[in-house]
PDB file of N, CA and C in Angstrom:
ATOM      1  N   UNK A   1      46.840  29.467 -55.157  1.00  0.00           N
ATOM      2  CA  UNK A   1      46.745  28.022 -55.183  1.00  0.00           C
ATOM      3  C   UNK A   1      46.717  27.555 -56.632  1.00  0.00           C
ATOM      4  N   UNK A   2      47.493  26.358 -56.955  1.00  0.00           N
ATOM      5  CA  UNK A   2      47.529  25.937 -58.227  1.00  0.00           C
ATOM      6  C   UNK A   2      46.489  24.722 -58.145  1.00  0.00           C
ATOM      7  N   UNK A   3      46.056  24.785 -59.600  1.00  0.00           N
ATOM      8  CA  UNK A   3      45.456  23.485 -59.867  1.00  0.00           C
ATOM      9  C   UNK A   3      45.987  22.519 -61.092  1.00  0.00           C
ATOM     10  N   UNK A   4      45.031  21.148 -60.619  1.00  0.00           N
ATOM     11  CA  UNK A   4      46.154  20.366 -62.462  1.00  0.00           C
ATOM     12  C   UNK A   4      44.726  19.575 -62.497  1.00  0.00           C
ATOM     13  N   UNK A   5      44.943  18.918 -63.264  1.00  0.00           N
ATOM     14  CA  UNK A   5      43.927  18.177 -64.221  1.00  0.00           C
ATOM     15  C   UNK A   5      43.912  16.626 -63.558  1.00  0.00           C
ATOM     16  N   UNK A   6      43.195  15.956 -62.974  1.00  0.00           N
ATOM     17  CA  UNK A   6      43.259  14.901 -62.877  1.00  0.00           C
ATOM     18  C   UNK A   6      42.226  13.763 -63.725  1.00  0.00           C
ATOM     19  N   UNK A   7      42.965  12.982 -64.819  1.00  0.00           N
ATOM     20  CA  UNK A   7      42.266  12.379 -65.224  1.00  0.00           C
ATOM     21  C   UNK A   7      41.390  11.429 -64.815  1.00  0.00           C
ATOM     22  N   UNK A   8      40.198  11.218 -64.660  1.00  0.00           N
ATOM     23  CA  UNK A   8      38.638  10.288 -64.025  1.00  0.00           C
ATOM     24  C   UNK A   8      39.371   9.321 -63.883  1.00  0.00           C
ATOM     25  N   UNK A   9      40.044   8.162 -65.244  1.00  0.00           N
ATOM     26  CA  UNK A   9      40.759   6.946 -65.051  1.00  0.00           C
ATOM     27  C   UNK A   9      41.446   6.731 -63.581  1.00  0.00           C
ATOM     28  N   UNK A  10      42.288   7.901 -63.440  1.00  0.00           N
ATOM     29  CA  UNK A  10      43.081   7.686 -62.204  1.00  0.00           C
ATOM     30  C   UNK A  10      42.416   7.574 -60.507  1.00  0.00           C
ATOM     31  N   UNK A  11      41.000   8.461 -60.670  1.00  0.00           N
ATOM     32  CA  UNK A  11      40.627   7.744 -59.412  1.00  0.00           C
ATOM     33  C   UNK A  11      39.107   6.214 -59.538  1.00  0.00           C
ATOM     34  N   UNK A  12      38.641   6.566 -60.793  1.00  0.00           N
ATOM     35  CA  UNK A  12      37.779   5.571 -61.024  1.00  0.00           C
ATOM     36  C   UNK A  12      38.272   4.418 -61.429  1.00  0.00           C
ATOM     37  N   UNK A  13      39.330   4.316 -61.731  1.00  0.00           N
ATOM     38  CA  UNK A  13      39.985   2.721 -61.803  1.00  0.00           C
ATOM     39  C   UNK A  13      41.369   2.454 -61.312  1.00  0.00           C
ATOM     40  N   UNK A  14      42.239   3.112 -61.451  1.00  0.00           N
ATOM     41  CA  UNK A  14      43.253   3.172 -60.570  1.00  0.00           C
ATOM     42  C   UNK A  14      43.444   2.759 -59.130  1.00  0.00           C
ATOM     43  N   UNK A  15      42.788   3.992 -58.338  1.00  0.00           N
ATOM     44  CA  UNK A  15      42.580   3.871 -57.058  1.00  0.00           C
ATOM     45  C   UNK A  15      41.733   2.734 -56.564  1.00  0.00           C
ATOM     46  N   UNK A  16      41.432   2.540 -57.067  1.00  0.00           N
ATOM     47  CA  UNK A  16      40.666   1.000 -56.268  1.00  0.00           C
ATOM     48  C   UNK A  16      41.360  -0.444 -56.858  1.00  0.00           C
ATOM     49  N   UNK A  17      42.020   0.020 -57.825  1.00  0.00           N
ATOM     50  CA  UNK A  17      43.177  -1.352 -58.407  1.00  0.00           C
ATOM     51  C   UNK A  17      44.486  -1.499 -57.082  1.00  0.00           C
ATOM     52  N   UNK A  18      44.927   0.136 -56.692  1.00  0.00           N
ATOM     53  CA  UNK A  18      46.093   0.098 -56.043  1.00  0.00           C
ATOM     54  C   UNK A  18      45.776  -0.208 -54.739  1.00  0.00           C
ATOM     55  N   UNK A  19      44.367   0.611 -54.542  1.00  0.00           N
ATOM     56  CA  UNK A  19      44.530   0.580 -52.652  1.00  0.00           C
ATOM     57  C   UNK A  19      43.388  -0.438 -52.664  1.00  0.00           C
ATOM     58  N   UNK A  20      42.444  -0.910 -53.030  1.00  0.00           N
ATOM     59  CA  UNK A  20      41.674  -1.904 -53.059  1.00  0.00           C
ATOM     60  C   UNK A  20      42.310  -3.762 -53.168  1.00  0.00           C
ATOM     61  N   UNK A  21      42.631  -3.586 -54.538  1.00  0.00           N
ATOM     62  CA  UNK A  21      42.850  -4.959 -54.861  1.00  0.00           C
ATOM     63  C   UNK A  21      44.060  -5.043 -54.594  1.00  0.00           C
ATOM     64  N   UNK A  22      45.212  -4.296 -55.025  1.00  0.00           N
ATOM     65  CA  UNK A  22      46.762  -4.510 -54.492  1.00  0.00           C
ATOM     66  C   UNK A  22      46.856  -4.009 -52.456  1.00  0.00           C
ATOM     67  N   UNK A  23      45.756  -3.360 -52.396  1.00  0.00           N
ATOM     68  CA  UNK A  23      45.771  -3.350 -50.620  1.00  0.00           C
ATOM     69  C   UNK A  23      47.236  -2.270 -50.226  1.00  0.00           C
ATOM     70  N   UNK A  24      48.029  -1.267 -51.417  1.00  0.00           N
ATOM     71  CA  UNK A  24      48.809  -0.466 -51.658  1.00  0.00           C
ATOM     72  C   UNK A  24      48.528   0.679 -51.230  1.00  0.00           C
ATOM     73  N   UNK A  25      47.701   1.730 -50.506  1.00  0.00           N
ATOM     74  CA  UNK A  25      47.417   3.030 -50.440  1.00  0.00           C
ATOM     75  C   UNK A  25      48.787   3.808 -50.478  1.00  0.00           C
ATOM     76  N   UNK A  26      49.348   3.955 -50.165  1.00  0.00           N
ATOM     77  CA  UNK A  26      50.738   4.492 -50.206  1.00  0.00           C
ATOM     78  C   UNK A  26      51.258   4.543 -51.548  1.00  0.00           C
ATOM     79  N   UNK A  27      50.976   3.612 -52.534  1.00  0.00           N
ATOM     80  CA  UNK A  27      51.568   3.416 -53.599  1.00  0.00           C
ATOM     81  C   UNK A  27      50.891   4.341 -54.918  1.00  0.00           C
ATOM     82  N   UNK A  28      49.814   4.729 -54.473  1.00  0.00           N
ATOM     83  CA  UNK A  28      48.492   5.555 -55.130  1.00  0.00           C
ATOM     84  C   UNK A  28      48.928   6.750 -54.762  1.00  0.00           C
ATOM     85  N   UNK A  29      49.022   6.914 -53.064  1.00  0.00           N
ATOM     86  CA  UNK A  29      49.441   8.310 -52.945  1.00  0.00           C
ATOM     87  C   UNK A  29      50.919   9.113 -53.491  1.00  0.00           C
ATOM     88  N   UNK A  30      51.708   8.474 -53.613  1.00  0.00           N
ATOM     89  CA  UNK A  30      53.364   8.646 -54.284  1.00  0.00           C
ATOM     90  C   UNK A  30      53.016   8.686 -55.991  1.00  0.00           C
ATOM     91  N   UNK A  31      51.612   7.894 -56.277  1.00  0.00           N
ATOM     92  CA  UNK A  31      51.770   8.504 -57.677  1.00  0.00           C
ATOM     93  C   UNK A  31      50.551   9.253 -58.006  1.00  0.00           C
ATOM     94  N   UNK A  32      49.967   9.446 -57.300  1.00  0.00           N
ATOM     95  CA  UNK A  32      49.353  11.127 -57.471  1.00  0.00           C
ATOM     96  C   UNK A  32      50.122  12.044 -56.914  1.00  0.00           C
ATOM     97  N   UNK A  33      51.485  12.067 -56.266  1.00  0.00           N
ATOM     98  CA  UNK A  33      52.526  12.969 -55.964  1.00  0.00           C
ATOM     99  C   UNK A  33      53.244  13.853 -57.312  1.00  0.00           C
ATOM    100  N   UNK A  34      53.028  12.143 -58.074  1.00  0.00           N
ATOM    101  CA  UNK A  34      54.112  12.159 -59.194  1.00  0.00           C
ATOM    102  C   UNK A  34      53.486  12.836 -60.255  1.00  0.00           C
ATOM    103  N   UNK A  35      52.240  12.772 -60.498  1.00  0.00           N
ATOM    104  CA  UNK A  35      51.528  13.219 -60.924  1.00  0.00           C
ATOM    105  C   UNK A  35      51.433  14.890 -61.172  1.00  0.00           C
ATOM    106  N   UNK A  36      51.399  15.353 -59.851  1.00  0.00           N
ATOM    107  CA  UNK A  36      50.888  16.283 -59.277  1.00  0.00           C
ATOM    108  C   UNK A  36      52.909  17.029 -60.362  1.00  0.00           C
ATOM    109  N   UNK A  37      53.762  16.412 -59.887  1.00  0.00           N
ATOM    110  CA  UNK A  37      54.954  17.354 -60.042  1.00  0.00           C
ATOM    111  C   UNK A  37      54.826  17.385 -61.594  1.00  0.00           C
ATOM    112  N   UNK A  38      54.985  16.339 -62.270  1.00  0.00           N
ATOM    113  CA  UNK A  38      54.751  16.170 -64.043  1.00  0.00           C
ATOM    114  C   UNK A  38      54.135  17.485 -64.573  1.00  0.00           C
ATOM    115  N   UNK A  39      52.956  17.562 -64.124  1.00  0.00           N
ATOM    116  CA  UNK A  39      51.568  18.479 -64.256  1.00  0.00           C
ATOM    117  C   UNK A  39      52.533  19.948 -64.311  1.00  0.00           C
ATOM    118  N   UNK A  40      53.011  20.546 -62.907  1.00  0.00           N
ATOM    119  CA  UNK A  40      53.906  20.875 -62.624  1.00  0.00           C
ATOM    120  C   UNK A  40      55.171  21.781 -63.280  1.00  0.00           C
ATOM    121  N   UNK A  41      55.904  20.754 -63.801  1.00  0.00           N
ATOM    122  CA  UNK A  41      57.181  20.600 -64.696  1.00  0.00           C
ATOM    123  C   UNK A  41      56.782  20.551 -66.145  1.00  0.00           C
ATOM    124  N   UNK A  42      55.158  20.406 -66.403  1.00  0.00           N
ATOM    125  CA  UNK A  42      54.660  20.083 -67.470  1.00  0.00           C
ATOM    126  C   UNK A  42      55.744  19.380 -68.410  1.00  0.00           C
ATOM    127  N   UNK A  43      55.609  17.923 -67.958  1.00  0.00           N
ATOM    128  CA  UNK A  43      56.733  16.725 -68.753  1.00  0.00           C
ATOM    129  C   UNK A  43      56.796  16.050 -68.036  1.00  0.00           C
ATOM    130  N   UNK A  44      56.742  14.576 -68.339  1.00  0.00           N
ATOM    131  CA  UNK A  44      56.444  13.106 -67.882  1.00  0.00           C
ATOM    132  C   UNK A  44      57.571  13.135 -67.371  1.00  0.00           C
ATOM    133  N   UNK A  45      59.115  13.419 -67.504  1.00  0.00           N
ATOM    134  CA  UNK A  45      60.621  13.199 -66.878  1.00  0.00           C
ATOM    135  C   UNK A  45      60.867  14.120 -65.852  1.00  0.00           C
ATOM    136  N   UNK A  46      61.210  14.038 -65.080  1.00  0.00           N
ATOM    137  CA  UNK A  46      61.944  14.638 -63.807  1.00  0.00           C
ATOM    138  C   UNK A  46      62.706  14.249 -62.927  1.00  0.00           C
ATOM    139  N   UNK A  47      63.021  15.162 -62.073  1.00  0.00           N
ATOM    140  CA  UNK A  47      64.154  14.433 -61.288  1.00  0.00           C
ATOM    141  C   UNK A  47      63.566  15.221 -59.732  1.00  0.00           C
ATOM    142  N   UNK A  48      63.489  13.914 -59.010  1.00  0.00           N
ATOM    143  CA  UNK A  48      62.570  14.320 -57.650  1.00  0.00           C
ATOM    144  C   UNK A  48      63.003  13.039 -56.295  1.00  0.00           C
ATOM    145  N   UNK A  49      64.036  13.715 -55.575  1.00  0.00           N
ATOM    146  CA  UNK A  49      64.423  12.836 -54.662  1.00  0.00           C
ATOM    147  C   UNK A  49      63.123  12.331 -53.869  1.00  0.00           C
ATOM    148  N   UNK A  50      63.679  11.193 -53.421  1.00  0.00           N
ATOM    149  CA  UNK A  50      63.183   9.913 -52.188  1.00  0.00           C
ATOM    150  C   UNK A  50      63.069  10.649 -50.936  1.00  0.00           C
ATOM    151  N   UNK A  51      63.598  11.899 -50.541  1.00  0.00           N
ATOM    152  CA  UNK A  51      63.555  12.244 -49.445  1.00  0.00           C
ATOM    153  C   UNK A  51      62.437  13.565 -49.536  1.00  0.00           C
ATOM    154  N   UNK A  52      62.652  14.022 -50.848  1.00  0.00           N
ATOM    155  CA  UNK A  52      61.216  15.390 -51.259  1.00  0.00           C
ATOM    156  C   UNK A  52      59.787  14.417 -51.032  1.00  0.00           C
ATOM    157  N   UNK A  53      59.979  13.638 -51.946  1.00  0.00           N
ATOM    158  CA  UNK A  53      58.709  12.582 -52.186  1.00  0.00           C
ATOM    159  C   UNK A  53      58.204  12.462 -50.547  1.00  0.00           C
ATOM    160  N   UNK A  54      59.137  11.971 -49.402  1.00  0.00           N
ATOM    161  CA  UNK A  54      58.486  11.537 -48.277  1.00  0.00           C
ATOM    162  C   UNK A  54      58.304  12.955 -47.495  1.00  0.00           C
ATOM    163  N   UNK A  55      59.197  13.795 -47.739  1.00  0.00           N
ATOM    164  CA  UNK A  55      58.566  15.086 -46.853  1.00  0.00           C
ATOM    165  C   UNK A  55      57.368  15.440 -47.575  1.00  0.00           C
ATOM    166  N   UNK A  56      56.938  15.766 -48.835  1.00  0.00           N
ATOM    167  CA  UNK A  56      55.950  16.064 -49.003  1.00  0.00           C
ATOM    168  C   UNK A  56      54.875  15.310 -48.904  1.00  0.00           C
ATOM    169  N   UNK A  57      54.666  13.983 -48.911  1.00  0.00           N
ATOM    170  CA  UNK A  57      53.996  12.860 -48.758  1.00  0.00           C
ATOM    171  C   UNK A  57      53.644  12.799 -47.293  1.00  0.00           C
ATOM    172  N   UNK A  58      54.022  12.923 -46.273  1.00  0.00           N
ATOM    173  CA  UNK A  58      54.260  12.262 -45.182  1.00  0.00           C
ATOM    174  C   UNK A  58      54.673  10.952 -44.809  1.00  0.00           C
ATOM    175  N   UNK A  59      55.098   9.856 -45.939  1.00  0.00           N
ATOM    176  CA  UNK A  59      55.335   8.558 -46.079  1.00  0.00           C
ATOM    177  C   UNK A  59      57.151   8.672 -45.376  1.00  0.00           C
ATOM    178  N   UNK A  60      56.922   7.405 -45.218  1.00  0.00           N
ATOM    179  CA  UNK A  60      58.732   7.105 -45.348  1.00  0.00           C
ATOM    180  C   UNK A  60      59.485   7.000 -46.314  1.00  0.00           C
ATOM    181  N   UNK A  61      60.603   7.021 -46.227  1.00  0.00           N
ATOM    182  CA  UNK A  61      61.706   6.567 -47.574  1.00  0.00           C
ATOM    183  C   UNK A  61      61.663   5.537 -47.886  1.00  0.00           C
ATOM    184  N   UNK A  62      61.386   4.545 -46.689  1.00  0.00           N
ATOM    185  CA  UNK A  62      61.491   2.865 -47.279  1.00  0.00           C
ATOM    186  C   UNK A  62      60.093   2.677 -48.228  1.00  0.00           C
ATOM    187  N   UNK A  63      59.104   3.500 -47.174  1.00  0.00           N
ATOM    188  CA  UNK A  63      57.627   3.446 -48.055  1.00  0.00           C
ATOM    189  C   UNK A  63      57.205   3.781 -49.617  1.00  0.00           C
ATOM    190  N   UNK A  64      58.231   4.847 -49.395  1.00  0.00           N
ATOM    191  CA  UNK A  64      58.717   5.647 -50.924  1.00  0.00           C
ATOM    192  C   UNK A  64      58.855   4.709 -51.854  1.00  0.00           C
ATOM    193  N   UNK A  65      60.096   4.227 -51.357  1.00  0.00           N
ATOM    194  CA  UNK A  65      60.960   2.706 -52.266  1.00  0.00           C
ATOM    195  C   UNK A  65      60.216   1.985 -52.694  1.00  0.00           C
ATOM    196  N   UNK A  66      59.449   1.600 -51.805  1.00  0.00           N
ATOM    197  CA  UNK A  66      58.635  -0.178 -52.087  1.00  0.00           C
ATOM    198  C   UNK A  66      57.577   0.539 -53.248  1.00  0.00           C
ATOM    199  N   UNK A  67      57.035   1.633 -52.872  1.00  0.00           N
ATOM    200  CA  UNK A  67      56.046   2.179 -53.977  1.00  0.00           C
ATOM    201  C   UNK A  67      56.057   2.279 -54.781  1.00  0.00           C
ATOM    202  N   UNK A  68      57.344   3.283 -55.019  1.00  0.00           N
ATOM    203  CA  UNK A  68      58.067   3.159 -56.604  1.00  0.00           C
ATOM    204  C   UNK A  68      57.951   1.954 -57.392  1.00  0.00           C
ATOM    205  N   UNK A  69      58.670   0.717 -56.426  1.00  0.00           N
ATOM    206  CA  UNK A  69      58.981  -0.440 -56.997  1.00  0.00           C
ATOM    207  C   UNK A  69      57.931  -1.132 -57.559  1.00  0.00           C
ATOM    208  N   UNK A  70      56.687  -0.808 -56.987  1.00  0.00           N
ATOM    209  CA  UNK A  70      55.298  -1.407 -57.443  1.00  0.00           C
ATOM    210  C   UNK A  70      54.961  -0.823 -58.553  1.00  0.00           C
ATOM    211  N   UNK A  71      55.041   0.750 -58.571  1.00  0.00           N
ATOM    212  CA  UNK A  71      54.409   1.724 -59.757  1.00  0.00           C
ATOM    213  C   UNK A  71      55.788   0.915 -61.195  1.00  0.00           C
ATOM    214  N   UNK A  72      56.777   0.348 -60.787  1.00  0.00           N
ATOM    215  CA  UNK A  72      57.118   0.318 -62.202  1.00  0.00           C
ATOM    216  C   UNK A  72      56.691  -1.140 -62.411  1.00  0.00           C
ATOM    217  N   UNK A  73      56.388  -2.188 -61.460  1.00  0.00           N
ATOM    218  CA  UNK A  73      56.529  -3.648 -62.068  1.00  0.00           C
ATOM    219  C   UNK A  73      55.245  -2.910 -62.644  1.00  0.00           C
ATOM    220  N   UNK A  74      54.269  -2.057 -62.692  1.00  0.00           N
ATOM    221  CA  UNK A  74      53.009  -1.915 -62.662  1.00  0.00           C
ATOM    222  C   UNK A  74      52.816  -0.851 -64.218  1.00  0.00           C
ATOM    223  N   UNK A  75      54.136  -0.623 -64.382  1.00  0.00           N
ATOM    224  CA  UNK A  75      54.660   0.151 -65.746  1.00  0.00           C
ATOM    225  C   UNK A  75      53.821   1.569 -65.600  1.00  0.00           C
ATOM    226  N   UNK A  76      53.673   2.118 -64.320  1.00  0.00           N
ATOM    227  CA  UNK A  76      52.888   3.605 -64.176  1.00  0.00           C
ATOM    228  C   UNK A  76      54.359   4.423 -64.247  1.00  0.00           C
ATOM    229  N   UNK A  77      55.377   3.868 -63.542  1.00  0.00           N
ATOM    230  CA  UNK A  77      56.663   4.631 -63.758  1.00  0.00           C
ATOM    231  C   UNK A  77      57.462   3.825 -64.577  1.00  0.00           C
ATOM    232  N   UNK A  78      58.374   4.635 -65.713  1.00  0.00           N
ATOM    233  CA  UNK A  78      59.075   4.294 -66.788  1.00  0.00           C
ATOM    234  C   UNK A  78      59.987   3.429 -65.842  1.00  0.00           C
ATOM    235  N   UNK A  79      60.436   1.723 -65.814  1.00  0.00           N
ATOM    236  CA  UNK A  79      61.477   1.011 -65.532  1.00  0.00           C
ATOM    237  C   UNK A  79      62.894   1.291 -65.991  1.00  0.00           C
ATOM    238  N   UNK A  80      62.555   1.646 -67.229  1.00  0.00           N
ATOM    239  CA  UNK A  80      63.806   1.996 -67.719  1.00  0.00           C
ATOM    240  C   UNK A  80      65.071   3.396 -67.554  1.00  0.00           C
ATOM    241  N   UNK A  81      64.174   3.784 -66.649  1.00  0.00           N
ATOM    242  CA  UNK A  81      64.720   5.235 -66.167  1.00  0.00           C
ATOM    243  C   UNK A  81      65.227   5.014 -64.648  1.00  0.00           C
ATOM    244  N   UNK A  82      66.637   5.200 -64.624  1.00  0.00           N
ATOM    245  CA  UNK A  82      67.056   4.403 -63.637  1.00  0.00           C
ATOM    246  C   UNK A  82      67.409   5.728 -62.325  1.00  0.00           C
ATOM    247  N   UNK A  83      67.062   5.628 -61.332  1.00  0.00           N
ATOM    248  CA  UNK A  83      67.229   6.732 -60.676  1.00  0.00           C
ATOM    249  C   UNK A  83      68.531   6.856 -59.384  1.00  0.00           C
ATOM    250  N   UNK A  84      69.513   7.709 -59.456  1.00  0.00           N
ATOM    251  CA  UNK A  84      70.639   7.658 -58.831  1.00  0.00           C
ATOM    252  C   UNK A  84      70.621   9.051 -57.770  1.00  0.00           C
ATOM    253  N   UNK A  85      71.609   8.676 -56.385  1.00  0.00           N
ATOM    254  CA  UNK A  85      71.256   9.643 -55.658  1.00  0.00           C
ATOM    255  C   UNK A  85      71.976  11.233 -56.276  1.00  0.00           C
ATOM    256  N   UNK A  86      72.602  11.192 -57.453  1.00  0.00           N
ATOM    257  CA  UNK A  86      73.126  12.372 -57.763  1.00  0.00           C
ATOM    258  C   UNK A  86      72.014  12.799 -58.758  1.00  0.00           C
ATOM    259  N   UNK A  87      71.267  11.919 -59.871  1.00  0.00           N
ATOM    260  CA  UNK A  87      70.334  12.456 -59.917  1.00  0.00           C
ATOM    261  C   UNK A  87      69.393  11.497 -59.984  1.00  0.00           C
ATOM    262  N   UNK A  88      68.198  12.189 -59.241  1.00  0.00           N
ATOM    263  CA  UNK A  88      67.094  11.333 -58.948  1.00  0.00           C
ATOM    264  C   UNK A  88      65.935  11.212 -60.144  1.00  0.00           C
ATOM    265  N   UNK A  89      66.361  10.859 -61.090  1.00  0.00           N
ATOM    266  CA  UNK A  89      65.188  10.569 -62.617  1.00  0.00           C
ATOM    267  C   UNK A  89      63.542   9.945 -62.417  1.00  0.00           C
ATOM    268  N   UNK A  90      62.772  10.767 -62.879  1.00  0.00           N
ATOM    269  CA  UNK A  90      61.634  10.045 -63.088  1.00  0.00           C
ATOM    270  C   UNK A  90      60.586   9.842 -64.089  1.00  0.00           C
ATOM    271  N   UNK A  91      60.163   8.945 -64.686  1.00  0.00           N
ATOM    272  CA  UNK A  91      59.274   9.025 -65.504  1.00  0.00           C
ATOM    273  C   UNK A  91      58.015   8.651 -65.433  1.00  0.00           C
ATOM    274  N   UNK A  92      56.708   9.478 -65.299  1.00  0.00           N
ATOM    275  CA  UNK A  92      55.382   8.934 -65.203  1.00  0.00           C
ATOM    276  C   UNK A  92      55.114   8.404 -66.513  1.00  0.00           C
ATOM    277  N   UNK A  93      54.329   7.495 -66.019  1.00  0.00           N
ATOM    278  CA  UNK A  93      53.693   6.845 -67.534  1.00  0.00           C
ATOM    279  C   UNK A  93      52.112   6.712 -67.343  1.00  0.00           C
ATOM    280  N   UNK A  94      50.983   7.105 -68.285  1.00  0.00           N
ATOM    281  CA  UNK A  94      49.545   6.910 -68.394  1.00  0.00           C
ATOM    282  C   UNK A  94      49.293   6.051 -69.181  1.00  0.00           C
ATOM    283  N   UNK A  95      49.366   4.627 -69.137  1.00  0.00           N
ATOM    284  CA  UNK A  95      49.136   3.909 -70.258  1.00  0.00           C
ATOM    285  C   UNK A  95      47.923   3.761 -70.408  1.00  0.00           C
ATOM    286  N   UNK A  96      47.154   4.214 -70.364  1.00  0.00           N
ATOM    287  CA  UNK A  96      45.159   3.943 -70.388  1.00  0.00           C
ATOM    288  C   UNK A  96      45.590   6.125 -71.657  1.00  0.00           C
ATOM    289  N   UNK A  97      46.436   6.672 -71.634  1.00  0.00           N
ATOM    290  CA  UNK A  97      46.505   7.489 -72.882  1.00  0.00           C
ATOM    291  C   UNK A  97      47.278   7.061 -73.884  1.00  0.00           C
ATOM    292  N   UNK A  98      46.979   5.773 -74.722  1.00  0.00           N
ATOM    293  CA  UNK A  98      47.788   5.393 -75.455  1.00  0.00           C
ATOM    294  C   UNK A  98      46.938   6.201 -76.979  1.00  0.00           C
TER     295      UNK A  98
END
């Protein structure tokens, strides 16, 4: 069994920003997914389909989508990294490690 590091920030303020006040749980869980692969790949960039994300998640694809879409207006995932079905790009971002 592997382990990774989860920084305190992410469940002591995070998690109650996403699934509390944004009422998002899904959107928390896809980025402690993302998390989890970074850790992983050791490197913030990767490339990790919509359809891995929901099999390993148990979420849907649409659920996937909308999550994503929150984690970047929310700048946890790089916006600027545009993700295509040939390749699926991703970038985590920790902005509370600036």
């Amino acid at each position: 069994m592997q382990y990774f590091n989860l920084d305190p920030y992410v469940v002591d303020v995070l998690m109650p920003d996403l699934v509390g006040h944004d009422r998002r749980p899904a959107t928390f869980i896809v980025y402690l997914y993302l998390l989890r692969i970074a850790a992983t790949y050791k490197r913030d960039t990767f490339s990790v389909s919509l359809q891995t994300i929901a099999t390993k998640t148990g979420l849907s694809k649409s659920t996937i989508q909308a999550a994503i879409r929150h984690l970047r207006r929310r700048r946890l995932l790089d916006p600027s990294v545009v993700a295509t079905t040939s390749d699926p790009a991703r970038r985590v971002l920790r902005p509370w490690n600036r």
